[in-house]
N, C-alpha and C. Protein backbone atom coordinates (compact mmCIF):
# COMPACT_ATOMS: atom_id res chain seq x y z
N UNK A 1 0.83 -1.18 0.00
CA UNK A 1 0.00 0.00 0.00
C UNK A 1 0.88 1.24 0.00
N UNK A 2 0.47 2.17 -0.59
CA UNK A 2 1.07 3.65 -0.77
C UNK A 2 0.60 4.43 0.42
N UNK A 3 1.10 5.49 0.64
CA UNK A 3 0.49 6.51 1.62
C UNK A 3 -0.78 7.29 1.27
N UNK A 4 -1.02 7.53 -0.03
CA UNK A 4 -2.05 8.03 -0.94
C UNK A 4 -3.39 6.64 -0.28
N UNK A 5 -2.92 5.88 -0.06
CA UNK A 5 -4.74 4.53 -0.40
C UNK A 5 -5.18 4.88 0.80
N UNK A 6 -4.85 5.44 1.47
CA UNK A 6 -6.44 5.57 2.44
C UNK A 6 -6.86 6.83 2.32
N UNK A 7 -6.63 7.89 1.78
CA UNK A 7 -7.01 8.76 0.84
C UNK A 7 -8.03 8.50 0.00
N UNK A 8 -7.82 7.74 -1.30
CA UNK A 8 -8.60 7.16 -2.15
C UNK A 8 -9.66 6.06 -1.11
N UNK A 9 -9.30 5.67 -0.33
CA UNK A 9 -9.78 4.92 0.71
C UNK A 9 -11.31 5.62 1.17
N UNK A 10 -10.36 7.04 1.51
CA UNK A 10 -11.95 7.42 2.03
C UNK A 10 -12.42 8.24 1.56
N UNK A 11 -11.95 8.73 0.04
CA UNK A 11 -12.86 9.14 -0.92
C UNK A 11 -13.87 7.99 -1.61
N UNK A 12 -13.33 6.94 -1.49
CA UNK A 12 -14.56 5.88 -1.93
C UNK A 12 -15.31 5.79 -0.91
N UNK A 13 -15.34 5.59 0.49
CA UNK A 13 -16.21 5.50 1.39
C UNK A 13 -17.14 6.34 1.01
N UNK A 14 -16.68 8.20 0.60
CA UNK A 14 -17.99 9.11 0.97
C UNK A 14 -18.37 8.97 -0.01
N UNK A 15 -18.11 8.25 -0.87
CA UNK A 15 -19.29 8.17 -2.60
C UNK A 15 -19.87 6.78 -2.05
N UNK A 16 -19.98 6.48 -0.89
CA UNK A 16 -20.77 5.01 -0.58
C UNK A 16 -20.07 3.40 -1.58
N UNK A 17 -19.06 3.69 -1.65
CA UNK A 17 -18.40 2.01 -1.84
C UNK A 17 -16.97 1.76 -0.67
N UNK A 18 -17.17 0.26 -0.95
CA UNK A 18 -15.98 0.02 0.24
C UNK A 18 -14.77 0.20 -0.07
N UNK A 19 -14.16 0.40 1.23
CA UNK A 19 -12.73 1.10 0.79
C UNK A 19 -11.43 0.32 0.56
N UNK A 20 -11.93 -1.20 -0.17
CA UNK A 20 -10.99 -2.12 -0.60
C UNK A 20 -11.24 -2.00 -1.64
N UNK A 21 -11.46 -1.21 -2.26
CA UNK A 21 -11.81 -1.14 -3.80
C UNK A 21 -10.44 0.08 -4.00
N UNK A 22 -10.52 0.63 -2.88
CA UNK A 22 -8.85 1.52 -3.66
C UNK A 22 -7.50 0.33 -3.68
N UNK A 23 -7.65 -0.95 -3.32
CA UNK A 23 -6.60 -1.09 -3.32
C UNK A 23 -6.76 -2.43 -4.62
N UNK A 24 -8.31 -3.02 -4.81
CA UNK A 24 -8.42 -4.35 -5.25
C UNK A 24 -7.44 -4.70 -6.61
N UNK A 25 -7.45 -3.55 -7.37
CA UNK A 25 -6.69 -3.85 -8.67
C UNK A 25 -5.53 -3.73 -8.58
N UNK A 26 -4.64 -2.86 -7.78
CA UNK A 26 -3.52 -3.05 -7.77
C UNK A 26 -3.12 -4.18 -6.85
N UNK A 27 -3.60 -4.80 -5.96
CA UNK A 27 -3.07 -6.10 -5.98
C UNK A 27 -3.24 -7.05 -6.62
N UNK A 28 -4.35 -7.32 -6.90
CA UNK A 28 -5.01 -8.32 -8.59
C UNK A 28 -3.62 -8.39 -9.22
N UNK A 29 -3.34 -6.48 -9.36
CA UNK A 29 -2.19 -7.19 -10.31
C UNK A 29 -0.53 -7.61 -10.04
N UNK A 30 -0.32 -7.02 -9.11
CA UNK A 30 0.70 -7.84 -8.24
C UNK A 30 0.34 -9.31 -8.07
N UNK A 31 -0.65 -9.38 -7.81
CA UNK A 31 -0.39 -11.21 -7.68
C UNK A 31 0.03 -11.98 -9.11
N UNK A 32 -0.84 -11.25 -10.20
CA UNK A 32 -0.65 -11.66 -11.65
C UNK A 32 0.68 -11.85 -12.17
N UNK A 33 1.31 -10.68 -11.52
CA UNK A 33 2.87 -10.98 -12.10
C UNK A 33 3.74 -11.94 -11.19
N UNK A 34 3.06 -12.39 -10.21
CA UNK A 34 4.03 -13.71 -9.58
C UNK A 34 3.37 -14.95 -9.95
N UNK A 35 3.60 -15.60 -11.10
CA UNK A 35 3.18 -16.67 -11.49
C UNK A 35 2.76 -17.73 -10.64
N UNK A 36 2.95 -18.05 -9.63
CA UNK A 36 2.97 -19.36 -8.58
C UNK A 36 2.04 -18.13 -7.59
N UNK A 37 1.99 -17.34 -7.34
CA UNK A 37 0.92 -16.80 -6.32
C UNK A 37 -0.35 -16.95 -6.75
N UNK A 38 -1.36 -17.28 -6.21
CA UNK A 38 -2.16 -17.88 -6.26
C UNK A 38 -3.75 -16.54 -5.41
N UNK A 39 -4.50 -15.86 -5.96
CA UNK A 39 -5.42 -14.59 -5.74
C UNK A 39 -6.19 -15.73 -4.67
N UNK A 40 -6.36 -16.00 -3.67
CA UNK A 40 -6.84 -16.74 -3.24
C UNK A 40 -8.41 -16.07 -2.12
N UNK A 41 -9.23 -16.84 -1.44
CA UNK A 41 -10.48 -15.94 -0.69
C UNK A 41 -9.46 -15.52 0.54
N UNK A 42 -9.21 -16.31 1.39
CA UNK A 42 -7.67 -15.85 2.08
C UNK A 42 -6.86 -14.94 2.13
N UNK A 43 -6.30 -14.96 0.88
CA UNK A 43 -5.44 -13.33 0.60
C UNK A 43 -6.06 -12.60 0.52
N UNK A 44 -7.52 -11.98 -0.14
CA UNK A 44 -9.03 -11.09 0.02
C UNK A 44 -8.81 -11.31 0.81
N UNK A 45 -9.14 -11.77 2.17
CA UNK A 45 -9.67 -11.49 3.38
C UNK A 45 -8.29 -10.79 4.10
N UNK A 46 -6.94 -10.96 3.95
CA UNK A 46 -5.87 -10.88 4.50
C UNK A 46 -5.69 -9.07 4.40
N UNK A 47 -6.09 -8.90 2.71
CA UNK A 47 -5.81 -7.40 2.60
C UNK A 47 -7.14 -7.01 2.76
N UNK A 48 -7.94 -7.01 3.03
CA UNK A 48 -9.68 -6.78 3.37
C UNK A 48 -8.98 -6.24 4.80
N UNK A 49 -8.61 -6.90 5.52
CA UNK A 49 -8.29 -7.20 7.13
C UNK A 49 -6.78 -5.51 7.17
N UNK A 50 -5.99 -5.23 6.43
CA UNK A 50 -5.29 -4.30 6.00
C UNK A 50 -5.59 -3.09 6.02
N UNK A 51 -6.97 -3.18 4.91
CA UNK A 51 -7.76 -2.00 4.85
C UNK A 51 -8.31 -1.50 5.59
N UNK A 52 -9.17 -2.96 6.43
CA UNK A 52 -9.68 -2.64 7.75
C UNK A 52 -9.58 -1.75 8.77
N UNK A 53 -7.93 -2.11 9.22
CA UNK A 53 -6.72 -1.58 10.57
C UNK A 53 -6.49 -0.20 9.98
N UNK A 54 -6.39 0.09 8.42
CA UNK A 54 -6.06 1.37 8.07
C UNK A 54 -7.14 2.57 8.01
N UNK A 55 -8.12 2.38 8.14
CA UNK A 55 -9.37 3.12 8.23
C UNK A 55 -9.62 3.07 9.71
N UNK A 56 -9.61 1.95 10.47
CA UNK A 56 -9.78 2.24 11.93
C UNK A 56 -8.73 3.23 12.60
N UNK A 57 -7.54 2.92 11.95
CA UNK A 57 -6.63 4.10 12.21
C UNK A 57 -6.45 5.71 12.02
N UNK A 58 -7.53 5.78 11.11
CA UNK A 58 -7.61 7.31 10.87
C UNK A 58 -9.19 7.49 11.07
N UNK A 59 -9.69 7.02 12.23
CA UNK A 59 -11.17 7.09 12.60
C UNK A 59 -12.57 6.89 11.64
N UNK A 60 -12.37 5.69 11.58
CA UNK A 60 -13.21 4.69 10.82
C UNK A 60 -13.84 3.95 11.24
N UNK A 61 -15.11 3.39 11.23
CA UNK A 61 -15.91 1.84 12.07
C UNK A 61 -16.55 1.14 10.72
N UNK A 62 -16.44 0.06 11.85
CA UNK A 62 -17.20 -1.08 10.72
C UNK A 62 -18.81 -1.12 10.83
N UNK A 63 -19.30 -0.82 9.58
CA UNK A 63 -20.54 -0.80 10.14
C UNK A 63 -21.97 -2.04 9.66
N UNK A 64 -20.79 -3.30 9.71
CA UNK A 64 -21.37 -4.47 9.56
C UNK A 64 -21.73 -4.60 8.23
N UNK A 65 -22.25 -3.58 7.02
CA UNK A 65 -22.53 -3.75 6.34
C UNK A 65 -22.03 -4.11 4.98
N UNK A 66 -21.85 -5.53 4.10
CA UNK A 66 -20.83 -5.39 3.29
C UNK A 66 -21.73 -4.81 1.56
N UNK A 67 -21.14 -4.34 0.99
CA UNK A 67 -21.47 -3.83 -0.55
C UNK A 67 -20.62 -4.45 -1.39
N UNK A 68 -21.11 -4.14 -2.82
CA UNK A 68 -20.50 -5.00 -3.58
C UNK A 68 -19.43 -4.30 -4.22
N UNK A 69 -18.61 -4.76 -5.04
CA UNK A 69 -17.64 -4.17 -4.99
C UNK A 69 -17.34 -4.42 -7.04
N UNK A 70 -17.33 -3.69 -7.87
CA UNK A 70 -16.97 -3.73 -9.41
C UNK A 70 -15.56 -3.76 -9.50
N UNK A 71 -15.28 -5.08 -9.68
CA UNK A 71 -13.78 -5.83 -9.75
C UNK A 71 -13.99 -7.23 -10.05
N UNK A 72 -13.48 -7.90 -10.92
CA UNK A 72 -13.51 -9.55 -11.45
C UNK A 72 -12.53 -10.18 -10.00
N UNK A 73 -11.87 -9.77 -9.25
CA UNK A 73 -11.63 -10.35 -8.18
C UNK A 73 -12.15 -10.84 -6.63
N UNK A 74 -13.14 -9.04 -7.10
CA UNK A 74 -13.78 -9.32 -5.52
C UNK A 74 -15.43 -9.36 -5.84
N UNK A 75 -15.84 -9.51 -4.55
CA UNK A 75 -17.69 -9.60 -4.94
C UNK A 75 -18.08 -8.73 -4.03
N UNK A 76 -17.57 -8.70 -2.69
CA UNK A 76 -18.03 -7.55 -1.67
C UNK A 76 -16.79 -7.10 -0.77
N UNK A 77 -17.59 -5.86 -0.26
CA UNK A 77 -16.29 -5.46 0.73
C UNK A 77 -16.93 -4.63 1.74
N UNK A 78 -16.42 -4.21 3.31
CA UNK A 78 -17.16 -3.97 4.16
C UNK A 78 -17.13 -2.53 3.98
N UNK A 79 -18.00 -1.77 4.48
CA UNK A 79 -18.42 -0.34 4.86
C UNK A 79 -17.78 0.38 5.82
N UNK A 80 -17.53 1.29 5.40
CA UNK A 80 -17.38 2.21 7.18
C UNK A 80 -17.56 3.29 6.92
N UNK A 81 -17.66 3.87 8.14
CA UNK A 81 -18.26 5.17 8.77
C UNK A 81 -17.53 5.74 9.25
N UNK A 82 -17.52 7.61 9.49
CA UNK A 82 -16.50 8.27 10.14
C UNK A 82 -17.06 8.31 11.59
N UNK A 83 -16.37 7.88 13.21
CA UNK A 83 -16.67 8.17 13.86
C UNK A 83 -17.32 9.36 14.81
């Protein structure tokens, strides 16, 4: 992750999508170029879990709710809210 993605992070939040969508394609494509790495539900959940800690860190909550997310990798991703 760059210092810029939770930026884009929570400019996608206030247009109402989740804020793993700033990061979904650029890892998509990092994994693409390591042939033997494998995009797995696991690794989603691993950087899901990333995004998570990084939005809670600059006053963020989870607000249970997941949305869908326009990416051939992912299908949903969770919500948050500014505290």
């Amino acid at each position: 992750m760059k210092p810029e993605t939770f930026i884009q992070a929570m400019i996608l939040t206030e247009y109402g999508m989740p804020a793993v969508t700033s990061v979904a394609e650029l890892c998509f494509n990092e994994a693409k170029k390591r042939k033997t790495f494998k995009f797995t539900p696991r690794v989603k959940q691993f950087i899901g879990a990333m995004v998570g800690l990084l939005m809670a860190a600059n006053g963020y909550v989870k607000t249970g709710r997941k949305k869908s997310i326009i990416h051939r990798a992912y299908t949903r991703g969770e919500f948050y809210v500014k505290k």
